[in-house]
N, C-alpha and C. Protein backbone atom coordinates (compact mmCIF):
# COMPACT_ATOMS: atom_id res chain seq x y z
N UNK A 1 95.66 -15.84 173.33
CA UNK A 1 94.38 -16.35 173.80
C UNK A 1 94.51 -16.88 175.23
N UNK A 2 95.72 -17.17 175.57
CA UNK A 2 96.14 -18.07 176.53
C UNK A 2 95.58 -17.01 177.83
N UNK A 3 96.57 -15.97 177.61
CA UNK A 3 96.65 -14.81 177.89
C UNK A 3 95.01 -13.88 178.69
N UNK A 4 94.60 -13.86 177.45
CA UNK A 4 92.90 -13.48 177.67
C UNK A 4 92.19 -14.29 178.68
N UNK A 5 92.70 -15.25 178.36
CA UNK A 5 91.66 -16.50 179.32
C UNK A 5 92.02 -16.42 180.87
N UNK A 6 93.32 -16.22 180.99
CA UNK A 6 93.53 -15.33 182.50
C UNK A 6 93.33 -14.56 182.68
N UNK A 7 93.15 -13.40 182.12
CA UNK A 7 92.45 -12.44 182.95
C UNK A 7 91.15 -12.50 183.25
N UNK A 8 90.63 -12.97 182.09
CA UNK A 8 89.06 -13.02 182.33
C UNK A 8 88.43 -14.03 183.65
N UNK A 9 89.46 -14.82 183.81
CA UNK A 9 89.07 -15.92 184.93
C UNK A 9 89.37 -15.09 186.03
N UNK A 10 90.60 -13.98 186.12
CA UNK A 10 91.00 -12.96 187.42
C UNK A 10 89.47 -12.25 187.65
N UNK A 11 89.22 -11.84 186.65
CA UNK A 11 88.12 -10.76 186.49
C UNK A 11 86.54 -11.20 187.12
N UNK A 12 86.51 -12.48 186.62
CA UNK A 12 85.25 -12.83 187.06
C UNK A 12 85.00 -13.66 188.00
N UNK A 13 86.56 -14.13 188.44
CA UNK A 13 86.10 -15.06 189.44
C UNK A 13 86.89 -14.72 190.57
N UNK A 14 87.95 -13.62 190.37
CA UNK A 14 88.91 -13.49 191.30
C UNK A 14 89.84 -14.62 191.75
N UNK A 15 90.24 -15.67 190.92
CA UNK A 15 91.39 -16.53 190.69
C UNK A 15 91.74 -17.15 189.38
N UNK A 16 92.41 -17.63 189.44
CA UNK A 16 92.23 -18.82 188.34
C UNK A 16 92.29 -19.65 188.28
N UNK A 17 92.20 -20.91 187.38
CA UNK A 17 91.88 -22.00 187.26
C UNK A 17 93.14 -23.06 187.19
N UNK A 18 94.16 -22.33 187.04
CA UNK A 18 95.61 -23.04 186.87
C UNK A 18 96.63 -22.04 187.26
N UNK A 19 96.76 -22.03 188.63
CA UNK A 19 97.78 -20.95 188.99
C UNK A 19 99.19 -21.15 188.54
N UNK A 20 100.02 -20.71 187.94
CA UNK A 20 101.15 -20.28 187.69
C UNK A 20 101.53 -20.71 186.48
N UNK A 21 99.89 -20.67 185.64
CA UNK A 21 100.05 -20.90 184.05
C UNK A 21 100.39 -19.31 183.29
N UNK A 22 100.41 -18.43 183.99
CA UNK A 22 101.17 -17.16 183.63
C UNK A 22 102.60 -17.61 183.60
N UNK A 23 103.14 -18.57 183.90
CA UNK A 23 104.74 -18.72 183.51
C UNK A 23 104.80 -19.54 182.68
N UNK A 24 103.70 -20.39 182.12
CA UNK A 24 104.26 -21.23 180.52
C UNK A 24 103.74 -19.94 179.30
N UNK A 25 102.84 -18.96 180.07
CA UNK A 25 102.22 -17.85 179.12
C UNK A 25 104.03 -17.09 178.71
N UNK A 26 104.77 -16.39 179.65
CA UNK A 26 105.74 -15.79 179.80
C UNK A 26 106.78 -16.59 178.86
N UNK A 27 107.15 -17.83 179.48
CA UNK A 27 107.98 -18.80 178.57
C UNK A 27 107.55 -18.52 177.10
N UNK A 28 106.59 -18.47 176.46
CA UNK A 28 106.11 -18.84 175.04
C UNK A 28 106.54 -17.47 174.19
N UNK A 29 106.29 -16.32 175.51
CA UNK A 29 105.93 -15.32 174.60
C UNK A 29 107.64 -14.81 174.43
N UNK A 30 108.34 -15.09 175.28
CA UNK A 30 110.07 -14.90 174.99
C UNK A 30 110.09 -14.82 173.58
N UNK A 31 109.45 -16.13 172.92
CA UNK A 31 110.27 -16.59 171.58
C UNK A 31 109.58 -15.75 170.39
N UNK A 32 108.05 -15.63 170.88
CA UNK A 32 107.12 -14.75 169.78
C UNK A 32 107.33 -12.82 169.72
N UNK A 33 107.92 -12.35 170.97
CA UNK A 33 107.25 -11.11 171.12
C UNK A 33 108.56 -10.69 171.19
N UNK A 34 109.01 -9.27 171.31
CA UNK A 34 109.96 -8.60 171.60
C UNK A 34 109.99 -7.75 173.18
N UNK A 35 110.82 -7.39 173.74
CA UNK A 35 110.94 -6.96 175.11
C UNK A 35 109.69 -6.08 175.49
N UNK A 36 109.42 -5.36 174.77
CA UNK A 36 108.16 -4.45 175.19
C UNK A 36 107.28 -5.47 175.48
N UNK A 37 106.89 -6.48 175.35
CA UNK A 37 105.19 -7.18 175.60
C UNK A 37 106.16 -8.14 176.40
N UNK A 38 106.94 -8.62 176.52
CA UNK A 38 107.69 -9.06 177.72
C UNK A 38 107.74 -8.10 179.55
N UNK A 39 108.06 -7.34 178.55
CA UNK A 39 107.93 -6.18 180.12
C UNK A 39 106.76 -6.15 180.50
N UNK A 40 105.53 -6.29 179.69
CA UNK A 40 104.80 -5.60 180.03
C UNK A 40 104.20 -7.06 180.90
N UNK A 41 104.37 -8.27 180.34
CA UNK A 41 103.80 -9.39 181.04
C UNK A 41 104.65 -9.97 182.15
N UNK A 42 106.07 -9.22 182.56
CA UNK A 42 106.80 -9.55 183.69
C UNK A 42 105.71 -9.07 184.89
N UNK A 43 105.25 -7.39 184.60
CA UNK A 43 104.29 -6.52 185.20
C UNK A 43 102.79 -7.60 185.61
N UNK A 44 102.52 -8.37 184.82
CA UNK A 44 101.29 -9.05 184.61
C UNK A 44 101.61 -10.23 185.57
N UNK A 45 102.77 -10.79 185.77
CA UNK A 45 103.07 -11.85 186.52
C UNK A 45 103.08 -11.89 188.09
N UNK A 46 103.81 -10.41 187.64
CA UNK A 46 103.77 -9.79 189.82
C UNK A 46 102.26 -9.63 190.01
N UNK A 47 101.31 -8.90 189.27
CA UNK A 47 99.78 -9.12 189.64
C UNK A 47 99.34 -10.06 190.03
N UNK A 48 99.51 -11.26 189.25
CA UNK A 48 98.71 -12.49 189.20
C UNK A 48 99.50 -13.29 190.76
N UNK A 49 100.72 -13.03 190.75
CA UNK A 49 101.11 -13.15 192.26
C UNK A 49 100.46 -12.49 193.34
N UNK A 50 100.07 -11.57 193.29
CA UNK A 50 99.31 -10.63 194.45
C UNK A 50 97.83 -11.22 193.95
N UNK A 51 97.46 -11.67 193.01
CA UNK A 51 96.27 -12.45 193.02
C UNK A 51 96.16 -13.91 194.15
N UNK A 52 96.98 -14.16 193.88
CA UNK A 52 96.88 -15.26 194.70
C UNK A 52 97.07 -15.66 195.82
N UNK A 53 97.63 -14.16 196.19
CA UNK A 53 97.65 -13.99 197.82
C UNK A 53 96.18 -13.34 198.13
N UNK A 54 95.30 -12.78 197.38
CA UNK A 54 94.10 -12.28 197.42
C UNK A 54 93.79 -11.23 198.01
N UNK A 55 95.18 -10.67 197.46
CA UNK A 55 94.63 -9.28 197.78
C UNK A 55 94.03 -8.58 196.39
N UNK A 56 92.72 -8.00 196.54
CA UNK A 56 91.46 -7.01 196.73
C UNK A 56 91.28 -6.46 195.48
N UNK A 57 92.46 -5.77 195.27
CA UNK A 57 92.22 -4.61 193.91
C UNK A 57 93.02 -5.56 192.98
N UNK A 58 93.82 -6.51 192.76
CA UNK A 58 94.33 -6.81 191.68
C UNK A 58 93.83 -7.48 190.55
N UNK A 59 92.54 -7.95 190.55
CA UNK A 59 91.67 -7.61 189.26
C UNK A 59 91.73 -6.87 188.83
N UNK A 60 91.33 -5.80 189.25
CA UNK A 60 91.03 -4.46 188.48
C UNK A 60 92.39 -4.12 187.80
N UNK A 61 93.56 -4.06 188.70
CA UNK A 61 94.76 -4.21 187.98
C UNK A 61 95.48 -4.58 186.80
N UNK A 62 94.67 -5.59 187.22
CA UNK A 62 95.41 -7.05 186.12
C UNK A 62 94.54 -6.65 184.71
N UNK A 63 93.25 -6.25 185.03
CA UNK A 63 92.37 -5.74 183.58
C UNK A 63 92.75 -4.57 183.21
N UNK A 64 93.23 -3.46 183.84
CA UNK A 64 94.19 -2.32 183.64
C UNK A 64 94.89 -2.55 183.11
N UNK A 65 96.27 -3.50 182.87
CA UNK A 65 97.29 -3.58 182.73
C UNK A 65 96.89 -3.95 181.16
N UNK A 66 96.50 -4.98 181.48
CA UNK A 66 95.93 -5.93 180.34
C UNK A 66 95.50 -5.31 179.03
N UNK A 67 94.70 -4.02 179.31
CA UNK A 67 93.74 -3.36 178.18
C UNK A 67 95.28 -2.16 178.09
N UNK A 68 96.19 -1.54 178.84
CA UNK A 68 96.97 -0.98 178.54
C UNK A 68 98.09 -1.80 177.41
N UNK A 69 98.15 -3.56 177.66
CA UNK A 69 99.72 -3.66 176.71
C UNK A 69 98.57 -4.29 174.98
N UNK A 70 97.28 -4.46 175.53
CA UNK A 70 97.16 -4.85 174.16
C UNK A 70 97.02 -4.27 172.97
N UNK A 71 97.43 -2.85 172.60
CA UNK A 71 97.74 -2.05 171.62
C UNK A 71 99.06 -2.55 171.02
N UNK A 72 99.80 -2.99 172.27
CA UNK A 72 101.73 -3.21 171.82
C UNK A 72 101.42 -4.68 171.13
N UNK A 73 100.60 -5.60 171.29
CA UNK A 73 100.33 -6.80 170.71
C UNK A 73 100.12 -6.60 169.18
N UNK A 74 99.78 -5.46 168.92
CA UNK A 74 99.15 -5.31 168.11
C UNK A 74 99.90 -4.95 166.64
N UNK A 75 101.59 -4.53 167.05
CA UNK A 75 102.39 -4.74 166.28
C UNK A 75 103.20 -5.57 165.88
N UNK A 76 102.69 -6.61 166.60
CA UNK A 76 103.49 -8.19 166.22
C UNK A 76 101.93 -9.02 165.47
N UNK A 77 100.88 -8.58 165.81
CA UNK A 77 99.81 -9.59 164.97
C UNK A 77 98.67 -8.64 164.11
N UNK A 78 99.33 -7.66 163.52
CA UNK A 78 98.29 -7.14 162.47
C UNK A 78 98.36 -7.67 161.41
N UNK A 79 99.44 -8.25 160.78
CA UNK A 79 99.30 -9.32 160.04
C UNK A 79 99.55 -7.99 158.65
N UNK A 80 100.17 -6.78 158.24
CA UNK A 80 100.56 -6.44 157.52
C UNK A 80 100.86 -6.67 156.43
N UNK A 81 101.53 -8.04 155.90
CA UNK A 81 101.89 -8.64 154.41
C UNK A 81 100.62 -9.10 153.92
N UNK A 82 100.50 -8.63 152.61
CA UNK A 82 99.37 -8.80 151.62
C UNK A 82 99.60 -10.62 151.31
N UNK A 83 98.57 -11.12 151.39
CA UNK A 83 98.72 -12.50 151.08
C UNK A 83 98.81 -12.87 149.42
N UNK A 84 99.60 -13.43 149.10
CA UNK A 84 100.07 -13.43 147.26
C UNK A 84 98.93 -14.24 146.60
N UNK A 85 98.46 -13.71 145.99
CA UNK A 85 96.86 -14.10 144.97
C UNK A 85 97.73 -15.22 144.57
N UNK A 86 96.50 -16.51 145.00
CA UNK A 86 96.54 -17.83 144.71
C UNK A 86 96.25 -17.93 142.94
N UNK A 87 97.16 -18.92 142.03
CA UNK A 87 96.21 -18.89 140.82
C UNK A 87 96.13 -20.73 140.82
N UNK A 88 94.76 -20.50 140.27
CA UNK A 88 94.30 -21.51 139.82
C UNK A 88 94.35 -22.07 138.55
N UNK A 89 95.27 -23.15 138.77
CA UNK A 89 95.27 -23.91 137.49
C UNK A 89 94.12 -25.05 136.68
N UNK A 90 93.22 -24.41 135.46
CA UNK A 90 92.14 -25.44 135.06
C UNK A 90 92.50 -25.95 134.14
């Protein structure tokens, strides 16, 4: 979510609101994600750097990138295990 909320602030406002909160984003995701969504947010970090020098196209970039790794997210939070039927004791 952290995640989302930066780009969307790149996207619509062309900065953000807490610059170089893409590195407590990066830090977190070490421990949750595996190298693929790591790579892909090392990629996301050099953007948000060229964001903030303001250069031009890296919105569009950064929402490129963005809509490209969130399929790979998608094998760490589909949430696959059937949840074990609760019983109720009356």
């Amino acid at each position: 979510m952290d995640l989302r909320r930066l780009v969307s602030e790149a996207i619509q406002l062309g900065k953000v609101s807490q610059p170089g909160s893409i590195n407590e984003v990066i830090a977190r995701s070490q421990f949750l994600f595996g190298g693929d969504v790591n790579e892909h947010l090392r990629e996301l970090h050099r953007l948000f750097g060229e964001l903030e020098m303001g250069r031009p196209s890296a919105p569009q970039e950064i929402l490129e990138k963005f809509e490209k790794m969130t399929p790979v997210f998608n094998t760490y939070l589909a949430m696959q295990q059937k949840v074990p039927e609760l019983h109720v004791f009356k």
